[in-house]
C-alpha atoms as a PDB file:
ATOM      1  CA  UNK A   1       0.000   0.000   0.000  1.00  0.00           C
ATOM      2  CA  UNK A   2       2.533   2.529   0.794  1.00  0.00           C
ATOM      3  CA  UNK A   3       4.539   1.355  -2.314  1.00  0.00           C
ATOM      4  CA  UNK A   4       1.194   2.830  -4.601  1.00  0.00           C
ATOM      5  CA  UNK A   5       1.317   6.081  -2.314  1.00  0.00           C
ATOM      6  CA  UNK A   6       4.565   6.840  -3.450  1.00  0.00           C
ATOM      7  CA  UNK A   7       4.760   5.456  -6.786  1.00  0.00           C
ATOM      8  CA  UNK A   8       1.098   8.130  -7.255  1.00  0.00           C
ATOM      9  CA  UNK A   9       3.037  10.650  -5.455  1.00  0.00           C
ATOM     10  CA  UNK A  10       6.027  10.405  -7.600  1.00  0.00           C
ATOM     11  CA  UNK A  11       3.677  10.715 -10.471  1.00  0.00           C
ATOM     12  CA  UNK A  12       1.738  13.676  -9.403  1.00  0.00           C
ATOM     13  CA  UNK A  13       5.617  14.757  -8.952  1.00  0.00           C
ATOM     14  CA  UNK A  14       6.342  14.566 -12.510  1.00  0.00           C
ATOM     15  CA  UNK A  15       3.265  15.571 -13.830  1.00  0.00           C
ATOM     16  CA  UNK A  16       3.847  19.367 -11.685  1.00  0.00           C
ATOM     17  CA  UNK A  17       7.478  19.326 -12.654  1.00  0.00           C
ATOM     18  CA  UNK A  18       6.303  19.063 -16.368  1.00  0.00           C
ATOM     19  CA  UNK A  19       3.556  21.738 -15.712  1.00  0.00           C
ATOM     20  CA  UNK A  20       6.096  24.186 -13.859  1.00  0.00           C
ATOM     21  CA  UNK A  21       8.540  23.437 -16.889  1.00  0.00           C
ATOM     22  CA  UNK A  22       5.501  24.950 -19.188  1.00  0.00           C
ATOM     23  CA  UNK A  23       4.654  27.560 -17.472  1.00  0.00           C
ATOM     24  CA  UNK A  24       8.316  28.602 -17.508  1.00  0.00           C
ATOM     25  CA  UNK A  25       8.623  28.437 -20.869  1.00  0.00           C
ATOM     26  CA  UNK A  26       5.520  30.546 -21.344  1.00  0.00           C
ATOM     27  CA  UNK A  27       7.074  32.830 -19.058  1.00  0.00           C
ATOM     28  CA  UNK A  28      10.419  33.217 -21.057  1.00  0.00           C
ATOM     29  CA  UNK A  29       8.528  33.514 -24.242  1.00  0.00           C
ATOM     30  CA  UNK A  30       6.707  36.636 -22.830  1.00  0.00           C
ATOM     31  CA  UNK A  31       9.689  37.736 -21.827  1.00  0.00           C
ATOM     32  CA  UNK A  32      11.313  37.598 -24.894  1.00  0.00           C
ATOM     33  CA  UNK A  33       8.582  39.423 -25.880  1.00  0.00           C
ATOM     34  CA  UNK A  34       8.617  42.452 -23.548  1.00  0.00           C
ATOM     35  CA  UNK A  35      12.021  42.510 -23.862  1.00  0.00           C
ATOM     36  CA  UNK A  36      11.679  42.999 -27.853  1.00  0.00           C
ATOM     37  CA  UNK A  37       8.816  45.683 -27.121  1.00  0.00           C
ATOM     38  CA  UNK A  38      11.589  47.139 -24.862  1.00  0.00           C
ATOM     39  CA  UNK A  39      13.966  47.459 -27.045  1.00  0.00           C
ATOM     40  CA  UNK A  40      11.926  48.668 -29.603  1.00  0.00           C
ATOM     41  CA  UNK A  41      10.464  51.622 -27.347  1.00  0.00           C
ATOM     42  CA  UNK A  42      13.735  52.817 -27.108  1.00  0.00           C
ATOM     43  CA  UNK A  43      15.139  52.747 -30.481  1.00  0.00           C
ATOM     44  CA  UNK A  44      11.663  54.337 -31.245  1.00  0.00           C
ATOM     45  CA  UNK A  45      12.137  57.547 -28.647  1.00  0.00           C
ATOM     46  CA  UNK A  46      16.237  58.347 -29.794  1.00  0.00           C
ATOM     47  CA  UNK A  47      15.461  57.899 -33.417  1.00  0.00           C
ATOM     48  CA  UNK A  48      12.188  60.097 -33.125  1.00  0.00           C
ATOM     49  CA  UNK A  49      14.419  62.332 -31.134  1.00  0.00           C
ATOM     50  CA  UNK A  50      16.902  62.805 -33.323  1.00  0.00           C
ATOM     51  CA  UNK A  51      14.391  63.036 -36.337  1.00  0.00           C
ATOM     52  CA  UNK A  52      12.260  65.749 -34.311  1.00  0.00           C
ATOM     53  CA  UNK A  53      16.064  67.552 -33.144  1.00  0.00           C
ATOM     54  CA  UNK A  54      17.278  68.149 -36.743  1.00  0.00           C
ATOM     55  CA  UNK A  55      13.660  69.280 -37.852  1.00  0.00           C
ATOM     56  CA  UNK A  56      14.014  71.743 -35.346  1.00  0.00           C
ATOM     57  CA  UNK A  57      17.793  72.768 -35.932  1.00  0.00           C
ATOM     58  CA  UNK A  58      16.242  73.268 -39.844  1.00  0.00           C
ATOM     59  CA  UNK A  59      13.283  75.361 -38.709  1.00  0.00           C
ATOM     60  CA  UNK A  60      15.505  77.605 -36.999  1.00  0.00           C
ATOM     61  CA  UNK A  61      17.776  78.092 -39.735  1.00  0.00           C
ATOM     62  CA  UNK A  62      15.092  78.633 -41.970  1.00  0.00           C
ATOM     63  CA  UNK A  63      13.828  80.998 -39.254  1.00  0.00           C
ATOM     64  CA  UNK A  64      17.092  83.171 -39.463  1.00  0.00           C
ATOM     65  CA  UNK A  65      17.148  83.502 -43.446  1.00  0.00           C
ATOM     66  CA  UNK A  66      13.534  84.181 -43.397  1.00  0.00           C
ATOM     67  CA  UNK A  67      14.101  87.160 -40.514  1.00  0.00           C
ATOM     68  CA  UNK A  68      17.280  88.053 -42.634  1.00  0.00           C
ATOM     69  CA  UNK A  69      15.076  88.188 -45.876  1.00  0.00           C
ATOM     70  CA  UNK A  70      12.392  90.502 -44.127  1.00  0.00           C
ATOM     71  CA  UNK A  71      15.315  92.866 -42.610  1.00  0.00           C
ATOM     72  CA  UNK A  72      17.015  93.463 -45.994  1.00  0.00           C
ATOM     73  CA  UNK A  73      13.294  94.335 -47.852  1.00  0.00           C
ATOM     74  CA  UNK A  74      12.351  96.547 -44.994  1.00  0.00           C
ATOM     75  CA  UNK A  75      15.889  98.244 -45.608  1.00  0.00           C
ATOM     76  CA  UNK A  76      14.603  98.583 -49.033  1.00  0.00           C
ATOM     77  CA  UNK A  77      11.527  99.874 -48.341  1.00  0.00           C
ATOM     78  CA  UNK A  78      12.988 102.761 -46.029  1.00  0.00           C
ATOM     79  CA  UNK A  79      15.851 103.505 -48.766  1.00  0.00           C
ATOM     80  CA  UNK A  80      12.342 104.359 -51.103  1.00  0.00           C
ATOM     81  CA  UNK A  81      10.572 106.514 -48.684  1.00  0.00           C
ATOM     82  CA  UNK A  82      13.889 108.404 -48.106  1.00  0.00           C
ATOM     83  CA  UNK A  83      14.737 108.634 -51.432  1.00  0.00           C
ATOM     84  CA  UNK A  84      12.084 110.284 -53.685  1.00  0.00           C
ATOM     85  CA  UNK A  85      14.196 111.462 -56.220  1.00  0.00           C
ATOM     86  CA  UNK A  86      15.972 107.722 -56.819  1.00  0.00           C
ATOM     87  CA  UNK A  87      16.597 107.103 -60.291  1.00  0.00           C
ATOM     88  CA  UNK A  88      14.304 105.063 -62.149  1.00  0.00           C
ATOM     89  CA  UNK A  89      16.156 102.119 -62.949  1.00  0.00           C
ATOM     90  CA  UNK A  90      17.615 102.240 -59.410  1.00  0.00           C
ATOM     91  CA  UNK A  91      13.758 102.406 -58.092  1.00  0.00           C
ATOM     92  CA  UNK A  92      12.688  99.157 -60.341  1.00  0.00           C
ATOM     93  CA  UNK A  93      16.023  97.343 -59.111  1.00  0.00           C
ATOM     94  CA  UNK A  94      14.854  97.763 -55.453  1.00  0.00           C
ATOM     95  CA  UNK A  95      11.480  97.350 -56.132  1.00  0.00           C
ATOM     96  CA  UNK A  96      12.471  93.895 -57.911  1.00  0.00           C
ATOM     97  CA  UNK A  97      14.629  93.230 -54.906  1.00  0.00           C
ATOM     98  CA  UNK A  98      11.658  93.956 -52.236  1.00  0.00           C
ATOM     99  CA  UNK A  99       9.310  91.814 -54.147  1.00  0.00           C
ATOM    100  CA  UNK A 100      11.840  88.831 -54.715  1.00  0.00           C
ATOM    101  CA  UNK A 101      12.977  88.929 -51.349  1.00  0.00           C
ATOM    102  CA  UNK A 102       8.763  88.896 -50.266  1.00  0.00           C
ATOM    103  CA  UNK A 103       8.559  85.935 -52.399  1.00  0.00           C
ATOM    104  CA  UNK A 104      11.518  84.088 -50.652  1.00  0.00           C
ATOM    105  CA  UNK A 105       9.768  85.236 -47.462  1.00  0.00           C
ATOM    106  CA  UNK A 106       6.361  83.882 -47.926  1.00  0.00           C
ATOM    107  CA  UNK A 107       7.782  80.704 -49.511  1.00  0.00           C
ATOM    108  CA  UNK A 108      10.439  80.167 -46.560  1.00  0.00           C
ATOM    109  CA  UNK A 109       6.810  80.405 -44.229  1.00  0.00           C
ATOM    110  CA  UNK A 110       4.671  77.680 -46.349  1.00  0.00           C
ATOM    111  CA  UNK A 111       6.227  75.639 -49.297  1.00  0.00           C
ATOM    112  CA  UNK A 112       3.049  72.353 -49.233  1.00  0.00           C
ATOM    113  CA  UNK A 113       5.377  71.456 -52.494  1.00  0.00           C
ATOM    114  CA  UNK A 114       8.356  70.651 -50.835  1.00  0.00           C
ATOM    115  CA  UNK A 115       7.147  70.361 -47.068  1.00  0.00           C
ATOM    116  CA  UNK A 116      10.122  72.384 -45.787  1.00  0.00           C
ATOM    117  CA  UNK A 117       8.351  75.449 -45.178  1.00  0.00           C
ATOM    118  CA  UNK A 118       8.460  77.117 -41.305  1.00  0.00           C
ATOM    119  CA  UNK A 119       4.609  75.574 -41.179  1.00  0.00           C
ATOM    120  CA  UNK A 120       5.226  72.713 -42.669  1.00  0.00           C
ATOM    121  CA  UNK A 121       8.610  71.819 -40.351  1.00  0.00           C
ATOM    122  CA  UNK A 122       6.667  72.823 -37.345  1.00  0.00           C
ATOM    123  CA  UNK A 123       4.110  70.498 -37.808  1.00  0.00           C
ATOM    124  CA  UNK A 124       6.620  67.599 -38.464  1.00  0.00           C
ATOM    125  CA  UNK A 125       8.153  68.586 -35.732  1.00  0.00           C
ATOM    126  CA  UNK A 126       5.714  68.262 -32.972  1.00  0.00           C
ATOM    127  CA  UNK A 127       4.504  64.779 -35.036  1.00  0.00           C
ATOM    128  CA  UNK A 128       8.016  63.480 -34.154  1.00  0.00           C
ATOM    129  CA  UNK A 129       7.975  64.774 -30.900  1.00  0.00           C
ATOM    130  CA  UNK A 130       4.360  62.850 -30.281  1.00  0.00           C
ATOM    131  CA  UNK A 131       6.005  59.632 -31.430  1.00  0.00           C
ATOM    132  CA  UNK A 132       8.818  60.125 -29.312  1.00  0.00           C
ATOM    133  CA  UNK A 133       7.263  61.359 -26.254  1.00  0.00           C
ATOM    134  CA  UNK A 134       4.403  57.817 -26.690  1.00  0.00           C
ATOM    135  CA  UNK A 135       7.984  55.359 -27.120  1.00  0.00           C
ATOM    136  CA  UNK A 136       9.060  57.343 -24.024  1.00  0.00           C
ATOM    137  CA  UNK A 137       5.766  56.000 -21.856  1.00  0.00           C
ATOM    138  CA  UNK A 138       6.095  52.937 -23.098  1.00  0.00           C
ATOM    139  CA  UNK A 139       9.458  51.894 -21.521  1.00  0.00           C
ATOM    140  CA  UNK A 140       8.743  51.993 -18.171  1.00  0.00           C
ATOM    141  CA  UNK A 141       6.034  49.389 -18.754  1.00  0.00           C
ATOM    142  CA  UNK A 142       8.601  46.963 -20.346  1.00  0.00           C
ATOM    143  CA  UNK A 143      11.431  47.697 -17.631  1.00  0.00           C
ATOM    144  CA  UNK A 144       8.791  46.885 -14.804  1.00  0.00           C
ATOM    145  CA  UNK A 145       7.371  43.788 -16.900  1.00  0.00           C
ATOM    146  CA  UNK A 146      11.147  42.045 -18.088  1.00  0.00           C
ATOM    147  CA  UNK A 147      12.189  42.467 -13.966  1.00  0.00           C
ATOM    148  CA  UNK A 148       8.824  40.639 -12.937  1.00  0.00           C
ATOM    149  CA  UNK A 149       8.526  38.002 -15.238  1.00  0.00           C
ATOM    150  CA  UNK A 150      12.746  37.199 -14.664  1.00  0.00           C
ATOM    151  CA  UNK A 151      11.552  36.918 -10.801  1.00  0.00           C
ATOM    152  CA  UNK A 152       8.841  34.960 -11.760  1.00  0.00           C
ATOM    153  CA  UNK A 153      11.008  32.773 -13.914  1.00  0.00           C
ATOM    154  CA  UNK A 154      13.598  32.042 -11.163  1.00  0.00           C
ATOM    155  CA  UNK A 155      10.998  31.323  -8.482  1.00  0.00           C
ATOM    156  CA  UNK A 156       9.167  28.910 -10.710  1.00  0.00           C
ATOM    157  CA  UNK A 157      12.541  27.484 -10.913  1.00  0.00           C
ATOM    158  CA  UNK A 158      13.017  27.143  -7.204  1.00  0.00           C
ATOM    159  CA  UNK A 159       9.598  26.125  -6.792  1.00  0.00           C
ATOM    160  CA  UNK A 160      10.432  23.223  -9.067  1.00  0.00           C
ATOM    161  CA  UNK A 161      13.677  22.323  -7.349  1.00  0.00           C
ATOM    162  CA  UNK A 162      12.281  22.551  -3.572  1.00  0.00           C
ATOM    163  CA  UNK A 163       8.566  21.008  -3.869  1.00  0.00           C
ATOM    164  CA  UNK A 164       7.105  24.009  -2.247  1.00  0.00           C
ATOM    165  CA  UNK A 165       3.682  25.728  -3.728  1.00  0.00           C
ATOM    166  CA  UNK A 166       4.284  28.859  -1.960  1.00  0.00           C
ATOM    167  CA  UNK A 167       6.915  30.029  -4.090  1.00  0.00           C
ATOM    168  CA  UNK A 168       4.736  29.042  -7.290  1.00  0.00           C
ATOM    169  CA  UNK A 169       2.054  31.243  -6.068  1.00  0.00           C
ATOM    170  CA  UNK A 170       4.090  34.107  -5.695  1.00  0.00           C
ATOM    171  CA  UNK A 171       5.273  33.079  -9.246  1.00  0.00           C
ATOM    172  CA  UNK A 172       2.128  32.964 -10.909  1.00  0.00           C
ATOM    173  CA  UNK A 173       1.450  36.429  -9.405  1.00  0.00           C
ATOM    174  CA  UNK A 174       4.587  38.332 -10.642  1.00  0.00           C
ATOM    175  CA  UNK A 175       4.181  36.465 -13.936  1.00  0.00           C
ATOM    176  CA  UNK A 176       0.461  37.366 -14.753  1.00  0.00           C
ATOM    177  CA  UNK A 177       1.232  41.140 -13.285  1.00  0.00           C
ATOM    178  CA  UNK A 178       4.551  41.337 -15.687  1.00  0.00           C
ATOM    179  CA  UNK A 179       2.153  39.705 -18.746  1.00  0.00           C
ATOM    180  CA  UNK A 180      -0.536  42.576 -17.842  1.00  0.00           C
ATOM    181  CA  UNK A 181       2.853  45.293 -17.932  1.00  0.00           C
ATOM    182  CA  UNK A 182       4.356  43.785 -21.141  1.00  0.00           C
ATOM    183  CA  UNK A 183       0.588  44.284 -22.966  1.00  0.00           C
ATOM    184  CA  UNK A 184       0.430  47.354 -21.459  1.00  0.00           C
ATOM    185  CA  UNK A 185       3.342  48.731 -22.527  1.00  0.00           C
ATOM    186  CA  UNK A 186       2.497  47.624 -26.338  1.00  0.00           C
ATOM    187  CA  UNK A 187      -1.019  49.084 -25.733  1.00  0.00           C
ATOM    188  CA  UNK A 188      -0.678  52.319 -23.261  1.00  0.00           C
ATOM    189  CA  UNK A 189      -4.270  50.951 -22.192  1.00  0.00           C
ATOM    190  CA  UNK A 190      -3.909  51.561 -18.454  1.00  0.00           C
ATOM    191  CA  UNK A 191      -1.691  54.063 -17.022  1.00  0.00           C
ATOM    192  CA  UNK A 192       0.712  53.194 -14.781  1.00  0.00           C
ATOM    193  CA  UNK A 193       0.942  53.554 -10.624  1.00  0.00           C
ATOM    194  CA  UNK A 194       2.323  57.016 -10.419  1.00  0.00           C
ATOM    195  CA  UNK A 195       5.091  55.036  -8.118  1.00  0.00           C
ATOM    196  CA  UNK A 196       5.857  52.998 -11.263  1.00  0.00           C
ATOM    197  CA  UNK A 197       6.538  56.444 -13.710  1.00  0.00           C
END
């Protein structure tokens, strides 16, 4: 009789172990997982920076030329007013010069053609500067998530080792919180603890 007891027990034994060994290897592919979301996050928030950096390093030169452009027509326009009796051809020449440099002006403001206008750059601008700033939330979730589910990993793995459920518990807790983190952090559906930010 005791021989069956421990021959069941033994196979209640290796029927756990097997189940622990699954759930660990569910764990590790979340993990592998979060950790890809992670990475990604990151990659996502220094290239959007960079992206969103240089649009704004363009918009200011653009900035300067087109102050530069509206400095040198309103010099024009005072050398008119102060000079009634200007020649002519010296009077068409500036006027040419005022209305070119108006053109360059208003096309240095908008240009929908080539999408590099002052507008146009600020808009792209804050649009990088979105993406960025949503990669930037995300992390957190992913950090938080990887450290649970490695926890939960190595206490499923001395669960296994010693027998004990207690440890497995805790396990299944830190594993199911780091799965909620890791979807979380692909989703922004839930905001995080303001402890976890």
């Amino acid at each position: 009789m005791a021989l069956e007891e421990l021959a069941v027990d033994r196979e209640n034994m290796k029927s756990r172990d097997k189940l622990i060994g699954v759930y660990v290897g569910i764990l590790a592919v979340v993990l592998a997982i979060c950790s890809l979301g992670g990475s990604n996050a990151e990659q996502d928030a220094l290239q959007e920076n960079i992206a969103a950096s240089n649009t704004w390093a363009f918009f200011q030169a653009k900035n300067a030329r087109r102050q530069a452009l509206r400095l040198h027509a309103e010099e024009y326009e005072a050398m008119l007013k102060m000079s009634p009796t200007m020649p002519d051809d010296a009077k068409k020449f500036i006027e040419m010069k005022i209305a070119d440099y108006k053109a360059q002006d208003k096309l240095l403001t908008t240009d929908p053609k080539s999408g590099e206008g002052l507008d146009e750059l600020f808009t792209t601008g804050k649009g990088l500067e979105a993406i960025r700033d949503e990669a930037l939330k995300k992390d957190p979730y992913f950090d938080f998530a990887q450290a649970l589910l490695q926890i939960a990993i190595v206490l499923a793995s001395v669960a296994l080792i010693s027998g004990g459920n207690m440890l497995l518990f805790v396990s299944f807790a830190m594993g199911i919180v780091g799965a909620v983190l890791t979807f979380g952090g692909f989703t922004l559906a839930f905001p995080l603890p303001a402890f976890m930010s």
